[in-house]
C-alpha atoms as a PDB file:
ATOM      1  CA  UNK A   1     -10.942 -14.370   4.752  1.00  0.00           C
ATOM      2  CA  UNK A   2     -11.495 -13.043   1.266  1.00  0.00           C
ATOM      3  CA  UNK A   3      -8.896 -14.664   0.169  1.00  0.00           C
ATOM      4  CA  UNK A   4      -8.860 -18.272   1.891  1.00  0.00           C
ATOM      5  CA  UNK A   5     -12.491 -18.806   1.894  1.00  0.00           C
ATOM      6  CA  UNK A   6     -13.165 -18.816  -2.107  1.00  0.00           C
ATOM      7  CA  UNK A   7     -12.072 -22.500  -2.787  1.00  0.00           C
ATOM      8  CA  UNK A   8     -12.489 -23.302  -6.434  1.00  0.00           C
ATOM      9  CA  UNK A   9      -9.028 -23.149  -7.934  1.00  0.00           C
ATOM     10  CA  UNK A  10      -7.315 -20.809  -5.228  1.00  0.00           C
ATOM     11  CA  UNK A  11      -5.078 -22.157  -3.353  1.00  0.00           C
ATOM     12  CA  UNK A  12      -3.547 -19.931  -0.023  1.00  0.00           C
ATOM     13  CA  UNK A  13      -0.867 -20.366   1.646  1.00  0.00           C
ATOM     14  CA  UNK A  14      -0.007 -18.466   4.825  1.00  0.00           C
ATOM     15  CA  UNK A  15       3.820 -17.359   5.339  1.00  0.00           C
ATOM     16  CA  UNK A  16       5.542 -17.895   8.362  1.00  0.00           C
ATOM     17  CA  UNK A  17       6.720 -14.280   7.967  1.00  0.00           C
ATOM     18  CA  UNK A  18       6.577 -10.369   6.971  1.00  0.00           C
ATOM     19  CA  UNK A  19       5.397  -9.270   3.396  1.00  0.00           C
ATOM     20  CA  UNK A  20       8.596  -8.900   2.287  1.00  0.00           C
ATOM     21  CA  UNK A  21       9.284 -12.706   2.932  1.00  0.00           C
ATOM     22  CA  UNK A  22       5.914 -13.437   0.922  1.00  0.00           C
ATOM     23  CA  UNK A  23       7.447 -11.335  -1.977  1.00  0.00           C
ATOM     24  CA  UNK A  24      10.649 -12.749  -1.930  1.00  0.00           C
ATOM     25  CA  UNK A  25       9.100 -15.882  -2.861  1.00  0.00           C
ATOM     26  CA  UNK A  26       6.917 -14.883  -5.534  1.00  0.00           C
ATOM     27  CA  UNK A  27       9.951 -13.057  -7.011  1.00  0.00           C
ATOM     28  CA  UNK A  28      12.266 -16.189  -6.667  1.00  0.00           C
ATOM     29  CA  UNK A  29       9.128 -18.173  -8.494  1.00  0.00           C
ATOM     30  CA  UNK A  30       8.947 -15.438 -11.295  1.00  0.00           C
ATOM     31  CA  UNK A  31      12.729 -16.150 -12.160  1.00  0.00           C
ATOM     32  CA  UNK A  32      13.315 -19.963 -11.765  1.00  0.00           C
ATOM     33  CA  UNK A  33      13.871 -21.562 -14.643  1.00  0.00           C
ATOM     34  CA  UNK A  34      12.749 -25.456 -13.805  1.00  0.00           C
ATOM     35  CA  UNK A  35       9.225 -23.950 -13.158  1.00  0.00           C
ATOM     36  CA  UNK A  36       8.610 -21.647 -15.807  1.00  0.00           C
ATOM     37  CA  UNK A  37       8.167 -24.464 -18.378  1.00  0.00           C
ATOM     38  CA  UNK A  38       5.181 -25.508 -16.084  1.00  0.00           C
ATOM     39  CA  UNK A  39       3.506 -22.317 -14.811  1.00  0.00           C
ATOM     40  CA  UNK A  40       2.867 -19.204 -16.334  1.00  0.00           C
ATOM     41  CA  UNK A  41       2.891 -16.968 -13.312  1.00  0.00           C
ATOM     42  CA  UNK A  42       1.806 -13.773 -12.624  1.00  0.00           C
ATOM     43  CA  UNK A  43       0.948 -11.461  -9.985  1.00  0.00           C
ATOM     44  CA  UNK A  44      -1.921  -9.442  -8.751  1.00  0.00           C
ATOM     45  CA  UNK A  45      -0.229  -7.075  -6.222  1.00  0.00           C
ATOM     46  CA  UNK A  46       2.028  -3.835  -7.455  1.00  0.00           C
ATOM     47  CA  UNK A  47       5.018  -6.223  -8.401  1.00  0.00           C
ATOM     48  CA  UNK A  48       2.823  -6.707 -11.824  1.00  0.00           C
ATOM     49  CA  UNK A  49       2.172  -2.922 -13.607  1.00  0.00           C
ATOM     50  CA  UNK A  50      -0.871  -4.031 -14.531  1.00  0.00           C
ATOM     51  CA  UNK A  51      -1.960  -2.934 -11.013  1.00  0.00           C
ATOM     52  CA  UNK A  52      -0.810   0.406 -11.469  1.00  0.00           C
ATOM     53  CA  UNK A  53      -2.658   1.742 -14.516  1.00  0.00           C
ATOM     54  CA  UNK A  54      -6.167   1.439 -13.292  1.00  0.00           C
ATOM     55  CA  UNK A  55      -4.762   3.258 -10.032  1.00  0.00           C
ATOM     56  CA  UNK A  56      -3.894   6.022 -12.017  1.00  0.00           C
ATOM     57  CA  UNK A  57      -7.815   6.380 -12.321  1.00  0.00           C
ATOM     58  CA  UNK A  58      -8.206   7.732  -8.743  1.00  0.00           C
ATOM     59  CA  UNK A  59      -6.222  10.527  -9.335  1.00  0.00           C
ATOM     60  CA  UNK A  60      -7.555  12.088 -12.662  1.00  0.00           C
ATOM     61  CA  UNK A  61     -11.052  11.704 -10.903  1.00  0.00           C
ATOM     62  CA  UNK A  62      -9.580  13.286  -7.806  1.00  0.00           C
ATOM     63  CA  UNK A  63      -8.774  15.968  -9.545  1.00  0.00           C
ATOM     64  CA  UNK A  64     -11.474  16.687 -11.696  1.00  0.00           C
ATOM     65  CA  UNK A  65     -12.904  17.353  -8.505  1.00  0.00           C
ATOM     66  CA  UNK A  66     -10.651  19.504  -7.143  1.00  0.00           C
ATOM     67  CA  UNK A  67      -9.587  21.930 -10.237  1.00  0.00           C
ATOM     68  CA  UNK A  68     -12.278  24.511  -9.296  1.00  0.00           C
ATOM     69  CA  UNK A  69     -10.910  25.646  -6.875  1.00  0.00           C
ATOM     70  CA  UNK A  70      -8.230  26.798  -8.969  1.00  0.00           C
ATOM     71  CA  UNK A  71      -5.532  26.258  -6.108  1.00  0.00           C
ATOM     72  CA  UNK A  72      -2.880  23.773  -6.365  1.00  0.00           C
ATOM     73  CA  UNK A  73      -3.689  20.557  -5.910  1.00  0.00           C
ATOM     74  CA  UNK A  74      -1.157  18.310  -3.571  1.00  0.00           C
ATOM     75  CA  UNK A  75      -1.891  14.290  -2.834  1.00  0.00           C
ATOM     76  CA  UNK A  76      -1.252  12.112  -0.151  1.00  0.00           C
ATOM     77  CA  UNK A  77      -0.533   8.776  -0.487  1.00  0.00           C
ATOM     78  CA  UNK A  78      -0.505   5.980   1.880  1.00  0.00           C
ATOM     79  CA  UNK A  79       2.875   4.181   1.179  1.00  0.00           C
ATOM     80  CA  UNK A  80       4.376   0.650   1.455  1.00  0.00           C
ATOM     81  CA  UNK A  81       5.246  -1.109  -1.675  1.00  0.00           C
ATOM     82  CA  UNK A  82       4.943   1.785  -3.080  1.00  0.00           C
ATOM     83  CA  UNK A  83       2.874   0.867  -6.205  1.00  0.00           C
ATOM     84  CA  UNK A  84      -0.124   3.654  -5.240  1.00  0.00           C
ATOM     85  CA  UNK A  85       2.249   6.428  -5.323  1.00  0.00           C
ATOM     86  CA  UNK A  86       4.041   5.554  -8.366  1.00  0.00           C
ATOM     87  CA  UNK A  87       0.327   5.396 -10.430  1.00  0.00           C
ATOM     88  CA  UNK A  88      -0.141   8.446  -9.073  1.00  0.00           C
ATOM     89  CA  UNK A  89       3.463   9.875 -10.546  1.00  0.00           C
ATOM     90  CA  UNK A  90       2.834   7.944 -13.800  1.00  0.00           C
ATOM     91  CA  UNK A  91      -0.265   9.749 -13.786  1.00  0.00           C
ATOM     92  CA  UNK A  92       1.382  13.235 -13.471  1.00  0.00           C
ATOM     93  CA  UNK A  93       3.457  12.557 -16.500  1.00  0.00           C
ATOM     94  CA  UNK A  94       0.609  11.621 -18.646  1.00  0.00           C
ATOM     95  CA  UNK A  95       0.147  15.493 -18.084  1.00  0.00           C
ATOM     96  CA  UNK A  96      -2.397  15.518 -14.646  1.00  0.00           C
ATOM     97  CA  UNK A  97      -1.779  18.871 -13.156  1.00  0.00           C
ATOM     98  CA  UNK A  98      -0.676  17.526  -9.808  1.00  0.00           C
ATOM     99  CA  UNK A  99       1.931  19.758  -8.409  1.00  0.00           C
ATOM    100  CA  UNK A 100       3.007  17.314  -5.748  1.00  0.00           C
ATOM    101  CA  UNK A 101       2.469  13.886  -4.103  1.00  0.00           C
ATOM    102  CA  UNK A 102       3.668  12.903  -0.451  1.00  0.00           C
ATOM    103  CA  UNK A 103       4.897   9.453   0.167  1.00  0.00           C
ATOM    104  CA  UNK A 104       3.145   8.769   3.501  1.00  0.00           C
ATOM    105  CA  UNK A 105       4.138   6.230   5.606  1.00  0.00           C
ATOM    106  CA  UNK A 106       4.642   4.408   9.160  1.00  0.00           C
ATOM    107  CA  UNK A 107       7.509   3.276  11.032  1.00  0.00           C
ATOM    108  CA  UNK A 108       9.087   1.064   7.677  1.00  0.00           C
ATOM    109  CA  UNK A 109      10.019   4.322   6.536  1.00  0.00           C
ATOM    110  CA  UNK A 110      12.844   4.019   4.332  1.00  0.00           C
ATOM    111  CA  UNK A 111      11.661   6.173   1.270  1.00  0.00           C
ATOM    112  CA  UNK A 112      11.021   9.362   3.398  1.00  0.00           C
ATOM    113  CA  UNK A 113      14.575   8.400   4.695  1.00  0.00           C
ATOM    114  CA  UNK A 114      16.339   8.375   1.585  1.00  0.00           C
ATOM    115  CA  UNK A 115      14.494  11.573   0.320  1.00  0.00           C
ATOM    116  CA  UNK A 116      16.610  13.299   3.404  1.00  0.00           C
ATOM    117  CA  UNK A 117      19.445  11.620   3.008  1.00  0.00           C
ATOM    118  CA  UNK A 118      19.815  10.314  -0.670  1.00  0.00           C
ATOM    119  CA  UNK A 119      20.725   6.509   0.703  1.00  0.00           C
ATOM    120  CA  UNK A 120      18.330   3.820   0.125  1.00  0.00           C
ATOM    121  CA  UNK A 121      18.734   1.178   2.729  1.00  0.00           C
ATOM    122  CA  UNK A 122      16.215  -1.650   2.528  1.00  0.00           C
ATOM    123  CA  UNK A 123      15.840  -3.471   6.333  1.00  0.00           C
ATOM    124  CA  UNK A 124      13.899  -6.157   7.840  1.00  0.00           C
ATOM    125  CA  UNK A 125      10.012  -4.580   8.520  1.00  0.00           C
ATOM    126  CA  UNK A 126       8.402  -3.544  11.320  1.00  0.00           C
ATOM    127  CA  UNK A 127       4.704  -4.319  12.171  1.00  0.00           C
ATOM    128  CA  UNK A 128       2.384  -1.356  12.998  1.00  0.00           C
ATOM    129  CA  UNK A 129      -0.857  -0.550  13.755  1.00  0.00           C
ATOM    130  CA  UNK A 130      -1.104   0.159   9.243  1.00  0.00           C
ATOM    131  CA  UNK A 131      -0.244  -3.420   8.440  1.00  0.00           C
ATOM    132  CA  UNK A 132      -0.797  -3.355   4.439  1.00  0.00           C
ATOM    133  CA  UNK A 133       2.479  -0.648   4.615  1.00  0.00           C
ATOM    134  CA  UNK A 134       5.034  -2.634   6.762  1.00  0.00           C
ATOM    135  CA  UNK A 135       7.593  -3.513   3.874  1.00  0.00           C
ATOM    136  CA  UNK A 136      10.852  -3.198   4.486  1.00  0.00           C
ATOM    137  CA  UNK A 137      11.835  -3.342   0.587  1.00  0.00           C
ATOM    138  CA  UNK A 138       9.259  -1.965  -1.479  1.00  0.00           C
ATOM    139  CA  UNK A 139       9.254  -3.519  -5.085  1.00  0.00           C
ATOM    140  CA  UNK A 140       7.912  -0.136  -6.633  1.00  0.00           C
ATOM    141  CA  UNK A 141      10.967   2.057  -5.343  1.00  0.00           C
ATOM    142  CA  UNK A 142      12.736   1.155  -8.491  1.00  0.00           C
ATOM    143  CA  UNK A 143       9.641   2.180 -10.860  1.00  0.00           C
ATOM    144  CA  UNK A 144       9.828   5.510  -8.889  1.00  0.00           C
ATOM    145  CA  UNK A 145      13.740   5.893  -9.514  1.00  0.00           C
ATOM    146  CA  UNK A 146      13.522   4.972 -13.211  1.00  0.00           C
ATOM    147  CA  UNK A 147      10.157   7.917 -13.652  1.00  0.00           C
ATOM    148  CA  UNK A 148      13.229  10.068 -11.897  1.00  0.00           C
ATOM    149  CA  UNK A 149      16.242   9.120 -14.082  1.00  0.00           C
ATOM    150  CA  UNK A 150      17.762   7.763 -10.369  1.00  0.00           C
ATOM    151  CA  UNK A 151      18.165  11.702  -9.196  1.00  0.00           C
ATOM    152  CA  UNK A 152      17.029  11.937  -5.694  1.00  0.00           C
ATOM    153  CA  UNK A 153      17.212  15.523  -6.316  1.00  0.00           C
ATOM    154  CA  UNK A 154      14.712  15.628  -9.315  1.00  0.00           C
ATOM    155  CA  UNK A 155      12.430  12.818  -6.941  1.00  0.00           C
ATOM    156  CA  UNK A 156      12.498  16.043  -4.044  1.00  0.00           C
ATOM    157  CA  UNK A 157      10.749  18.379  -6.090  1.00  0.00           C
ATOM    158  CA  UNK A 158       8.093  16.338  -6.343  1.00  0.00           C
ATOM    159  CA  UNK A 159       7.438  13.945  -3.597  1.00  0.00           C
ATOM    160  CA  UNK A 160       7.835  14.820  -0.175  1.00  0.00           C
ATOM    161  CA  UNK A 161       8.842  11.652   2.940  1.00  0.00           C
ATOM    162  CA  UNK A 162       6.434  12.090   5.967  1.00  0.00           C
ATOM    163  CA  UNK A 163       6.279   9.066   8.610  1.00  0.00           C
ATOM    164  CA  UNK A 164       3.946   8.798  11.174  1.00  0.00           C
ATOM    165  CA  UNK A 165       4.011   6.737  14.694  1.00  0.00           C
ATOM    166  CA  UNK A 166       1.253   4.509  15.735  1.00  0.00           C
ATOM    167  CA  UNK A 167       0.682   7.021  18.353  1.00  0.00           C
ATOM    168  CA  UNK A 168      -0.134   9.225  15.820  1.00  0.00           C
ATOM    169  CA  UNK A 169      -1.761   7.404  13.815  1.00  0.00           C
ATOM    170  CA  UNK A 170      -4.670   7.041  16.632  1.00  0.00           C
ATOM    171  CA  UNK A 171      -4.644  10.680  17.491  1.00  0.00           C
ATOM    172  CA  UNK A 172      -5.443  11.490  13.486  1.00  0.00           C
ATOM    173  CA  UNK A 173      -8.351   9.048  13.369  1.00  0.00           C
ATOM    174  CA  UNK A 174      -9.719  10.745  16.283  1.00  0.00           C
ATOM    175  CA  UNK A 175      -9.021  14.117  14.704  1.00  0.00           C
ATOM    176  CA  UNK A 176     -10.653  13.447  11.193  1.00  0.00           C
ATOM    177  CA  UNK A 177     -13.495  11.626  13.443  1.00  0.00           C
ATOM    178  CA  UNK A 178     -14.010  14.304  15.419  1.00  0.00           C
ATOM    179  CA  UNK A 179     -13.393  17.078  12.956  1.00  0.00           C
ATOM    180  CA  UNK A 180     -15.360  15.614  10.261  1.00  0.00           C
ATOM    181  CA  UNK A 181     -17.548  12.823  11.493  1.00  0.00           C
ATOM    182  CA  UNK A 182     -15.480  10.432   9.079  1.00  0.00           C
ATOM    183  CA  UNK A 183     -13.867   7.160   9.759  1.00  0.00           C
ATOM    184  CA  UNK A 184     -10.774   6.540   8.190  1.00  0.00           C
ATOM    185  CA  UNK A 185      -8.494   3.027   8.525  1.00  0.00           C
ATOM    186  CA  UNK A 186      -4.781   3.414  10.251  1.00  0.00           C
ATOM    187  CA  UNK A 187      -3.011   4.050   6.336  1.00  0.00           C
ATOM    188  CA  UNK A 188      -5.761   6.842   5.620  1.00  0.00           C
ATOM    189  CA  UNK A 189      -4.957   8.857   9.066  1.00  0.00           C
ATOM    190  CA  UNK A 190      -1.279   8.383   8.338  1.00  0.00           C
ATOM    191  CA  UNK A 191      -1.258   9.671   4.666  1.00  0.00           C
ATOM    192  CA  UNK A 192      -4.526  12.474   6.139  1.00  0.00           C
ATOM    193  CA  UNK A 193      -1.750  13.718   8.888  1.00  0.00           C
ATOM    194  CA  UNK A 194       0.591  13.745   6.824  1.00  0.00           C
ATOM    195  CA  UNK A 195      -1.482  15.639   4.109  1.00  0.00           C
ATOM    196  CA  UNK A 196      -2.407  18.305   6.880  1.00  0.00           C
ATOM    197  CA  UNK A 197       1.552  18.672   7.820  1.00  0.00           C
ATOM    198  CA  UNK A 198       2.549  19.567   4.505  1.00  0.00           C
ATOM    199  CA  UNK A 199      -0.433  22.357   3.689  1.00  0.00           C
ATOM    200  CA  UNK A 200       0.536  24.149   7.023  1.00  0.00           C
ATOM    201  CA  UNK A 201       3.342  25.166   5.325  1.00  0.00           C
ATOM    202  CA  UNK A 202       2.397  25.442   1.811  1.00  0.00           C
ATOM    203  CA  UNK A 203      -0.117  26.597  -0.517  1.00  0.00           C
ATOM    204  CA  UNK A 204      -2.892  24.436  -2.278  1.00  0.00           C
ATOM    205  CA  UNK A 205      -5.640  22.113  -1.762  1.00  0.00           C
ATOM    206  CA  UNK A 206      -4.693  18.290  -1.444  1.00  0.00           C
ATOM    207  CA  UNK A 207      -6.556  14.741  -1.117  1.00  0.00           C
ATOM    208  CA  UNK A 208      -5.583  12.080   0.567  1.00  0.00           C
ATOM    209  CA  UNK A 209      -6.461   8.133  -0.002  1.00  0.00           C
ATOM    210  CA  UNK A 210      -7.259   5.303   1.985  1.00  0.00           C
ATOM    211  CA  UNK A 211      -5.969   1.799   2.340  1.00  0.00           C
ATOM    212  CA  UNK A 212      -9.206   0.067   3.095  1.00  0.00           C
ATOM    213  CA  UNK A 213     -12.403  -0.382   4.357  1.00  0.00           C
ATOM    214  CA  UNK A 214     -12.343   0.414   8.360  1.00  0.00           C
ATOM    215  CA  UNK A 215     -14.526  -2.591   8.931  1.00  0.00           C
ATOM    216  CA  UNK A 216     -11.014  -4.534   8.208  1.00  0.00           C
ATOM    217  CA  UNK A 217      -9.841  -3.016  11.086  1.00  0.00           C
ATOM    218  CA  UNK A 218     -12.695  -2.744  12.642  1.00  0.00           C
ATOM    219  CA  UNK A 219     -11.545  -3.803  16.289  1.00  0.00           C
ATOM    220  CA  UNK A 220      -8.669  -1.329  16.214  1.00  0.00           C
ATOM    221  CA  UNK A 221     -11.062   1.544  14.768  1.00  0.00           C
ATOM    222  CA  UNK A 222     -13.425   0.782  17.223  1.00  0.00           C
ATOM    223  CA  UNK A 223     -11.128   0.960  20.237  1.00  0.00           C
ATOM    224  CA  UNK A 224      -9.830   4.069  19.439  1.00  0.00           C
ATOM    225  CA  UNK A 225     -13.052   5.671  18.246  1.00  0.00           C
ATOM    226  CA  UNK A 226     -15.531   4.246  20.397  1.00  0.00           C
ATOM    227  CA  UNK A 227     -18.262   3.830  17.902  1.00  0.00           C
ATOM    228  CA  UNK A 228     -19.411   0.808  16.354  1.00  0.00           C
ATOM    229  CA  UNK A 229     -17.931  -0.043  12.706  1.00  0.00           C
ATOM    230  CA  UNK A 230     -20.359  -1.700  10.035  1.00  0.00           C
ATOM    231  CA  UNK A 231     -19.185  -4.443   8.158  1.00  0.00           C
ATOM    232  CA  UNK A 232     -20.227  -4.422   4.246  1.00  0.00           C
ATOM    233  CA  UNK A 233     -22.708  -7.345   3.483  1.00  0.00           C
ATOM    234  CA  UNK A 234     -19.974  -8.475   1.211  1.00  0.00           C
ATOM    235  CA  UNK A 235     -17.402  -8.806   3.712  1.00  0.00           C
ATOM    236  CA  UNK A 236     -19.647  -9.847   6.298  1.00  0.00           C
ATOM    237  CA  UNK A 237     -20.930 -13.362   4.780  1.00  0.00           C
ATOM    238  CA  UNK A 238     -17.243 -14.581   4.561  1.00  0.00           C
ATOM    239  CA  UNK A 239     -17.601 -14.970   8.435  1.00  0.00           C
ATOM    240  CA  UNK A 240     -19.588 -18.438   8.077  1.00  0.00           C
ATOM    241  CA  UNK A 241     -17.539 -19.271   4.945  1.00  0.00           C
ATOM    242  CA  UNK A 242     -14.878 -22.113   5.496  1.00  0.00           C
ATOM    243  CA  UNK A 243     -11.436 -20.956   5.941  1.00  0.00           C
ATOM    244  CA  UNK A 244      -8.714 -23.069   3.706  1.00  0.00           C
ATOM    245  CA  UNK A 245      -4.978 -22.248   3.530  1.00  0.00           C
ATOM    246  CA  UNK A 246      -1.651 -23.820   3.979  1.00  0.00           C
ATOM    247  CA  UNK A 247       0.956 -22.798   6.260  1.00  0.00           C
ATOM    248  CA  UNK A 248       4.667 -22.769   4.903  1.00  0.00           C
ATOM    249  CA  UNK A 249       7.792 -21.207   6.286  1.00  0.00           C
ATOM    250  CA  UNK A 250       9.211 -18.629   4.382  1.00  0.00           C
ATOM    251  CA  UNK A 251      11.547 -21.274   2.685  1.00  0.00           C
ATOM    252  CA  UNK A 252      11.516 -21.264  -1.093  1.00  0.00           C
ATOM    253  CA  UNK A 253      11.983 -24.716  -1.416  1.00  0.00           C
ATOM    254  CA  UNK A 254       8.851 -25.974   0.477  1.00  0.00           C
ATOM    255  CA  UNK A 255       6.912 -22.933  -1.549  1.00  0.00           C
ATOM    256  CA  UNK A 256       8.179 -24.697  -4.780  1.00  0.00           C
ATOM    257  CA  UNK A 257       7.575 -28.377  -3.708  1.00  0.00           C
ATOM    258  CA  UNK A 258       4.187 -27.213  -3.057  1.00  0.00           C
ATOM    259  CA  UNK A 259       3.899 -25.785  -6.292  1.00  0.00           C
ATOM    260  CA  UNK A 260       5.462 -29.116  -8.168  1.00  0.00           C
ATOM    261  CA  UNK A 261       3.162 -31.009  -6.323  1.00  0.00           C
ATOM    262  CA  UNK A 262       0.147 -29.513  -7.670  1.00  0.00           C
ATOM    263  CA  UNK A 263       1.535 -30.256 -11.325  1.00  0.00           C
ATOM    264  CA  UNK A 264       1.019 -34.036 -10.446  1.00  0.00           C
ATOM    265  CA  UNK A 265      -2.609 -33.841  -9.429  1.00  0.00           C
END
């Protein structure tokens, strides 16, 4: 809704597909050469690193709260394209005192894979209860290799892979509910769990971040809470707004005759 119901000059379309499809596209767009004389594209997700360096914000703030304590301070980050984690790893070796990030993420867990096994496989996603991390091919993972010099072994003493079910994912929003009296979304509980997993066995003090706002899964939080979710004034208006968007398959050539078809208007 935030996104479809703005009008002006935004146009949406809605892919017949995963994220990674949608990225695929925009990727494809970025490098063809009959459009680039025309458009002067960008992008606003974690493909563009321009998204990543006000991210590294959260975690010098993070920490600033957390340094008197005078314990080590671990972070848990919800994971899908990966962009999140890698501010935070950028932010690290601008000198932050972090001693150690966890990639947290659901089923699409192909980075906590390859830290066991040292093979990246990329493969077709799988949707989950933590929709905003079901990418089956993060862009970012080759930002993280490059901080890394491409040694999985250097990457391990870092970051640690934790994946958590949807199962599980409900059980830790009712644990941090009940625990705490706070409502996270699906991607907080995951990279929370996971945050709690790794401190039984180490020393420190960690954070975790969230995804979202709960109210954006508010019928999900809801169920498994049983509480009733607020939804921000902000958020809430875009309910009466009119929704506009175009549906495409996940075909590059109807995304670009879309595109060349807005040059002749």
């Amino acid at each position: 809704m935030q996104l479809t119901t703005l009008g002006s000059n935004i146009t949406a379309f809605e892919i017949k597909g995963s994220f990674d499809d949608c990225q695929a596209l925009v990727k494809e767009a970025f490098t063809d050469k009959t459009l680039l004389p025309h458009y002067h594209l960008n992008s606003a997700n974690s493909i563009n690193i321009a998204r990543l360096i006000p991210q590294t914000f959260y975690y010098f703030d993070a920490y600033r709260q957390l340094s008197p304590h005078k314990q080590p301070v671990i972070c848990s980050v919800p994971s899908g394209n990966f962009g999140n984690l890698t501010a935070g790893l950028l932010a690290q070796q601008m000198g932050l005192p972090i001693q150690h990030f966890i990639a947290a993420t659901n089923a699409n867990d192909l980075v906590p894979q390859y830290l066991e096994t040292g093979i990246f496989t990329p493969k077709s996603s799988v949707a989950t209860l933590s929709n905003a991390m079901d990418v089956g091919n993060p862009s970012n993972f080759i930002r993280l290799l490059e901080l890394f010099d491409h040694d999985v072994s250097n990457i391990r003493e870092v970051v640690s892979g934790f994946s958590v079910s949807d199962d599980e994912t409900r059980s830790e929003m009712s644990h941090v509910y009940q625990t705490f009296g706070y409502v996270t979304d699906p991607h907080g509980a995951i990279a929370h769990r996971a945050l709690r997993h790794y401190l039984a066995d180490h020393d420190g003090i960690g954070f975790f971040l969230e995804t979202a706002h709960p109210a954006k899964f508010k019928e999900l939080v809801e169920e498994v809470l049983d509480v009733a979710i607020d939804v921000p004034e902000r958020l809430a208006a875009l309910v009466s707004q009119n929704k506009i968007s175009f549906p495409i398959d996940a075909d590059y050539t109807q995304f670009k005759h879309f595109l060349m078809e807005r040059l002749k208007k």
